[in-house]
Protein backbone atom coordinates (compact mmCIF):
# COMPACT_ATOMS: atom_id res chain seq x y z
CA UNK A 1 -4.86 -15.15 -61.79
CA UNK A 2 -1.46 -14.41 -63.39
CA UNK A 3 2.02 -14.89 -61.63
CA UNK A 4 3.02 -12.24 -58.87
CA UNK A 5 5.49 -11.89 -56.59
CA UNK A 6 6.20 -10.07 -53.61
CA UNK A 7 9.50 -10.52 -51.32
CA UNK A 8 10.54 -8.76 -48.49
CA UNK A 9 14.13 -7.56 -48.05
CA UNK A 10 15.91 -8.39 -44.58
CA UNK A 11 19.72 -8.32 -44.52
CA UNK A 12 20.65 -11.93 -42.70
CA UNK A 13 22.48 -11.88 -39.46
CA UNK A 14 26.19 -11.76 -39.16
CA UNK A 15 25.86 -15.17 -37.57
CA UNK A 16 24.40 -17.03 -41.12
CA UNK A 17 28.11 -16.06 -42.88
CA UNK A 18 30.33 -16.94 -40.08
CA UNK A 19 31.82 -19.97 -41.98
CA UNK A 20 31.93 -18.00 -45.09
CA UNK A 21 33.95 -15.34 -43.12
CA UNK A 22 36.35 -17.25 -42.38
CA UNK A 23 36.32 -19.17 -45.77
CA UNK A 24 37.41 -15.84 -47.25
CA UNK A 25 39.99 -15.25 -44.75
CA UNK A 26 41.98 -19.00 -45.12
CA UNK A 27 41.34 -18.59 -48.84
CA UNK A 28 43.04 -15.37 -49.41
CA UNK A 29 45.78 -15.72 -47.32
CA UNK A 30 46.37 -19.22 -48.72
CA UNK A 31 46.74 -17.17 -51.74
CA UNK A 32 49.07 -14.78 -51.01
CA UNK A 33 51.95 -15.91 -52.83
CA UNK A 34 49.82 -17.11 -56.21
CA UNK A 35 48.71 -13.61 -56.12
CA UNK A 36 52.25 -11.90 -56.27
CA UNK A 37 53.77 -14.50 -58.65
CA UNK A 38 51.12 -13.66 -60.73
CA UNK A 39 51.40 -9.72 -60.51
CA UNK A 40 55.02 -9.97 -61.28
CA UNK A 41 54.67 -11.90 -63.82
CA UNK A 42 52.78 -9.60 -65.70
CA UNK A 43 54.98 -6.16 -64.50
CA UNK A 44 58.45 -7.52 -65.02
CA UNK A 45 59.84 -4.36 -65.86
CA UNK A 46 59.87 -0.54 -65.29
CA UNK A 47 58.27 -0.87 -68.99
CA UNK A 48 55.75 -2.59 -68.07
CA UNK A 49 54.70 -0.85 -65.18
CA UNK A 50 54.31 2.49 -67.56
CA UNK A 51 52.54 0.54 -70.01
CA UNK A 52 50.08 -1.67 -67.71
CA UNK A 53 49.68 0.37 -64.48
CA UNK A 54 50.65 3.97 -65.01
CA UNK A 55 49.73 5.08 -68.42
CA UNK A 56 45.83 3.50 -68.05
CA UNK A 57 45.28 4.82 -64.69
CA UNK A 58 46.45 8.19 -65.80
CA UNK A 59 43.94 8.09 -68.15
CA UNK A 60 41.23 7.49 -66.68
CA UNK A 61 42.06 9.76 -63.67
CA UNK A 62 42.30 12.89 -65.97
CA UNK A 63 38.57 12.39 -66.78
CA UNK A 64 38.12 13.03 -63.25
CA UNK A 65 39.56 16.63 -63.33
CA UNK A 66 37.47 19.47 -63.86
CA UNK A 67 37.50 22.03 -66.36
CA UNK A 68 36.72 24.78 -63.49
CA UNK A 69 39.96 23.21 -61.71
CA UNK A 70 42.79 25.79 -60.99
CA UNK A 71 45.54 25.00 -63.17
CA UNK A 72 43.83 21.82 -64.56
CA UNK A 73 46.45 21.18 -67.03
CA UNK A 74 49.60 21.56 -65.09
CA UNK A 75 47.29 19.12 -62.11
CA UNK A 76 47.19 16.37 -64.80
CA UNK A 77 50.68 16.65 -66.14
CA UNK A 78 51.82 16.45 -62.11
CA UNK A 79 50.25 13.31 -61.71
CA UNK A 80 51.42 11.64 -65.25
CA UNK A 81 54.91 12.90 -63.97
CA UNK A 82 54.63 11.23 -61.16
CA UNK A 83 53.19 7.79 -61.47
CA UNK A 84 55.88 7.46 -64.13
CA UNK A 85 58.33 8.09 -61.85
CA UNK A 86 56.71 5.31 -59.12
CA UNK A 87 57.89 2.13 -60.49
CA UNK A 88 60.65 1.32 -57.80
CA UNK A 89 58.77 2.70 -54.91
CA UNK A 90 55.69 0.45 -56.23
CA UNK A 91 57.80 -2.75 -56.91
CA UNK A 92 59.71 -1.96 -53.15
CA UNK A 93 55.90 -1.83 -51.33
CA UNK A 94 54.47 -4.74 -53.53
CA UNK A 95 57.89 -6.60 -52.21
CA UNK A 96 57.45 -6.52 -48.63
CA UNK A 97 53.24 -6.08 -48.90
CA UNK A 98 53.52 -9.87 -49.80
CA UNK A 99 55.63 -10.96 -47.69
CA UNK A 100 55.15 -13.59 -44.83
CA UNK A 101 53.01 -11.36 -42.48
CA UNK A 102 53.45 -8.15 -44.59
CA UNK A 103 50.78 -5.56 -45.00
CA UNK A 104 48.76 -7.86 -47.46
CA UNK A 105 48.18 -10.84 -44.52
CA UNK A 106 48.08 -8.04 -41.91
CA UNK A 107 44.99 -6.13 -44.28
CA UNK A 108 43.04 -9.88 -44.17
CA UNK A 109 43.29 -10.23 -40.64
CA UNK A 110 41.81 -6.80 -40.14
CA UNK A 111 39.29 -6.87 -42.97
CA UNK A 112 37.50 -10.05 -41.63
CA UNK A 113 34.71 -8.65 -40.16
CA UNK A 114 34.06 -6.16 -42.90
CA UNK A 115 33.37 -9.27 -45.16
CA UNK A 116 30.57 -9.26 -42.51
CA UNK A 117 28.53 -6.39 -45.02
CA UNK A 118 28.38 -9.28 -46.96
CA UNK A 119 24.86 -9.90 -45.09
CA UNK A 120 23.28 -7.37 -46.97
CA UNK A 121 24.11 -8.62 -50.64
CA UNK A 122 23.39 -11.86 -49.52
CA UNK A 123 19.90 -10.81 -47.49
CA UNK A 124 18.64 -9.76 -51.23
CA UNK A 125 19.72 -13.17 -52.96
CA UNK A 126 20.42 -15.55 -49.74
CA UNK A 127 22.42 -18.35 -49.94
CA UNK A 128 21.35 -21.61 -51.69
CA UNK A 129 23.01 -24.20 -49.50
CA UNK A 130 21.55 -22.57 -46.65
CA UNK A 131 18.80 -20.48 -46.97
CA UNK A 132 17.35 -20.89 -50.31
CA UNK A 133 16.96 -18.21 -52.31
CA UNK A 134 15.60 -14.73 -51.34
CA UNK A 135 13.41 -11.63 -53.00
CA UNK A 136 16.13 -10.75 -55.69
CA UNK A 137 16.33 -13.88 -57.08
CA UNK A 138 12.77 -15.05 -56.78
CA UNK A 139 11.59 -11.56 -58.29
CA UNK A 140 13.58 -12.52 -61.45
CA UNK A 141 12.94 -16.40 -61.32
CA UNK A 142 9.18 -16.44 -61.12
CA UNK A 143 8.93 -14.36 -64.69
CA UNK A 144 11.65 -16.20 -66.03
CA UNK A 145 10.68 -19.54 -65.70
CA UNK A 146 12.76 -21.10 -62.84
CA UNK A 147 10.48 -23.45 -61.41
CA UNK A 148 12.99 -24.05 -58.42
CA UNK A 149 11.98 -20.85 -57.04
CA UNK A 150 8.59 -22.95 -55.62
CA UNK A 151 10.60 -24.95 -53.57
CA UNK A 152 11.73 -21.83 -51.35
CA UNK A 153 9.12 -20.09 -50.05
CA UNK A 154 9.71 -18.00 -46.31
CA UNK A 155 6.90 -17.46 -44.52
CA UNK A 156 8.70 -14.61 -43.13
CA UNK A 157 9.79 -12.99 -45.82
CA UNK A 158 7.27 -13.94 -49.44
CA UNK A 159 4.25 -11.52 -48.84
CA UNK A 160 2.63 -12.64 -52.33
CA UNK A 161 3.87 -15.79 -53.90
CA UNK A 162 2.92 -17.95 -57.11
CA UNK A 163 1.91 -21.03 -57.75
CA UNK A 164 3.81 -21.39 -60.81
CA UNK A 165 6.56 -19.33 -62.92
CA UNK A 166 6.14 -18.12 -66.36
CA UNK A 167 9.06 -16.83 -68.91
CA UNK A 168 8.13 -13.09 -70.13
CA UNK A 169 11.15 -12.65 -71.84
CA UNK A 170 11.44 -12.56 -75.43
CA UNK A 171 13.31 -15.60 -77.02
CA UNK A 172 16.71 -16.11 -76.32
CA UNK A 173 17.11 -12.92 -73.76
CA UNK A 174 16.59 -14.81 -70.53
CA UNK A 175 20.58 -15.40 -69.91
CA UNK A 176 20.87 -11.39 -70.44
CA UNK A 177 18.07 -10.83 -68.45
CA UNK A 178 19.71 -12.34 -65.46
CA UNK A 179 21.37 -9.18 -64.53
CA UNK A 180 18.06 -8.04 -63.07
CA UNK A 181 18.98 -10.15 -60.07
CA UNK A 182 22.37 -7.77 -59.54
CA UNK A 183 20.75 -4.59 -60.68
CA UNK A 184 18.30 -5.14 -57.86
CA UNK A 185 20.19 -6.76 -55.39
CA UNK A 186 22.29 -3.21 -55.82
CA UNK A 187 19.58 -1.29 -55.59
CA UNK A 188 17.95 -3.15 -51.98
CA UNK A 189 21.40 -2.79 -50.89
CA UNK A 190 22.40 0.86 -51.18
CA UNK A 191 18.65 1.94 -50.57
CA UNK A 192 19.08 -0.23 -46.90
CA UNK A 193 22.12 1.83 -46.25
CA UNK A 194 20.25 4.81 -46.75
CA UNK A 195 17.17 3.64 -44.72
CA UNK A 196 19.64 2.57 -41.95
CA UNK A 197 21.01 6.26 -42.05
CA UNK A 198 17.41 7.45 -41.55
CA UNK A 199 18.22 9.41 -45.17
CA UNK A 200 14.41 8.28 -46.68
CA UNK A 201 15.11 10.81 -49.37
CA UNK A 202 17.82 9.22 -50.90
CA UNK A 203 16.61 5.75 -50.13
CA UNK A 204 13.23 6.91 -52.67
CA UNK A 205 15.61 8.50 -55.10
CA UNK A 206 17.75 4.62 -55.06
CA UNK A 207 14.40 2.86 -55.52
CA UNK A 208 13.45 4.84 -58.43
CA UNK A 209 16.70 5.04 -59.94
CA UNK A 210 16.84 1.71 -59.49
CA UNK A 211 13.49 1.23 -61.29
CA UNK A 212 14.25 3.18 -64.17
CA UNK A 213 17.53 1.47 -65.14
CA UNK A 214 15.41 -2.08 -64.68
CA UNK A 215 12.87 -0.01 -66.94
CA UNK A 216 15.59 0.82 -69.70
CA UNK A 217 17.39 -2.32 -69.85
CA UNK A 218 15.75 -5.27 -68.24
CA UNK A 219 12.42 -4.72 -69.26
CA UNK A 220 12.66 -4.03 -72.64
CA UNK A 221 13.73 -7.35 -73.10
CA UNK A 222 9.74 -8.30 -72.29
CA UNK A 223 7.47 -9.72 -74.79
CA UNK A 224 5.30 -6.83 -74.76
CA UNK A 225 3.13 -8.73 -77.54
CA UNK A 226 2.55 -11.41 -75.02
CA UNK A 227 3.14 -9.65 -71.85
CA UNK A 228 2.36 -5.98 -72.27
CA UNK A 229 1.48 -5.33 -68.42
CA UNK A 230 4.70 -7.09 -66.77
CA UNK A 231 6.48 -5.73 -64.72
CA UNK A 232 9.83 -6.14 -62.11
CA UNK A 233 10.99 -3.44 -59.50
CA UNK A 234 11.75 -3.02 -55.64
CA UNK A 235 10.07 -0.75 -53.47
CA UNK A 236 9.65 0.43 -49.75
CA UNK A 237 6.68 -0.74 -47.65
CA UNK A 238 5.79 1.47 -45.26
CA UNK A 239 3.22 -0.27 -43.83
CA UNK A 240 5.95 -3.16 -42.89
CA UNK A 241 8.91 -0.10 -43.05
CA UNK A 242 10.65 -2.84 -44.87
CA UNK A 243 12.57 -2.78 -48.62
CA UNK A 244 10.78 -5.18 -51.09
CA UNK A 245 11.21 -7.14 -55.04
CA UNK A 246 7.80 -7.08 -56.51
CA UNK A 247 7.06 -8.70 -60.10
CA UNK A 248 4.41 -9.92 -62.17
CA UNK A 249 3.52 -11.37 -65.79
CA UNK A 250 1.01 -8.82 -65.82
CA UNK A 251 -2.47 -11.32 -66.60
């Protein structure tokens, strides 16, 4: 019997990140100042505002524009025109945004409790110190090698789990391999959202997009010579109507 894997994903309760809510909160605001010393240190000038802010983000806007727009061209010039012109109004608002109990401390304060969507990121890779890890991370780490992974099994969550890990990855690609842990921890995520919305439609079309970037990137990092039947992907269980990380050496 070969190595297999099979996690359920459950975002964690608001309750598990409480301390790291307000960790975030102290933290930022702490920061306030080192923040705007920093951004002014790098715009000191109407110059440099053009050069650093305005002339990038103009270009990348204009990608944005369609060709079918009405009066595309003059639409792009407009904006140029005007976030060359934005410099004092910018440095005015970036003045008094960081100022003692300005918009930027008055934005954390309100924002706390959307760090709170936090619990569905952290439902896919859980937190060490607390929870061990969860289905993204065990997906990756049981065909990569990480023997830690055996130390956190959850009865309520591991449907299949191995006895021991195995390293399908061709030599040396591990460390790039890694980002199969975001690319599905993105994928759980957005396809949750959808679920939650009662949108199963686009929750299928996240899974498989999800699955085919894993299938164009990830897994072509596999040694197929060792390891032609491997595999790593997330699905949906009806059976448990819950989001899952599935993966396998293939033997």
């Amino acid at each position: 019997m070969g190595v297999e894997y099979k996690g359920y994903y459950v975002p964690v309760d608001a309750s598990l990140i409480a301390d790291e809510k307000t960790e975030w909160h102290d933290t930022l605001k702490a920061a306030r100042d080192f923040i705007k010393n920093h951004l002014f240190e790098k715009i000191t000038s109407e110059s440099d505002f053009i050069d650093l802010i305005a002339e990038p983000s103009h270009e990348v806007w204009k990608d944005f524009v369609s060709d079918s727009w009405e009066d595309k061209d003059f639409v792009i010039l407009k904006h140029k025109v005007k976030l060359r012109r934005a410099y004092n109004p910018w440095n005015t608002g970036v003045t008094n945004a960081f100022a003692a109990d300005g918009q930027f401390d008055l934005g954390v304060d309100n924002k706390q409790d959307k760090f709170l969507l936090a619990r569905y990121p952290v439902g896919a890779v859980g937190l060490r110190y607390k929870t061990g890890w969860y289905c993204a991370y065990k997906a990756f780490g049981v065909i990569s090698g990480d023997k830690r992974v055996l130390r956190y099994y959850d009865s309520e969550r591991d449907v299949t789990f191995p006895s021991t890990v195995v390293n399908v990855f061709l030599t040396g690609a591990k460390k790039f391999a890694r980002a199969t842990i975001g690319v599905i921890t993105r994928g759980l995520v957005l396809a949750q959202f959808a679920q939650d919305a009662g949108d199963t439609t686009t929750r299928d079309n996240i899974i498989n997009t999800t699955n085919n970037v894993l299938g164009n990137t990830v897994k072509k990092m596999i040694d197929t010579s060792t390891y032609p039947s491997a595999d790593i992907k997330i699905g949906w269980d009806a059976s448990a109507s819950k989001l899952y990380a599935y993966s396998t050496d293939g033997t």
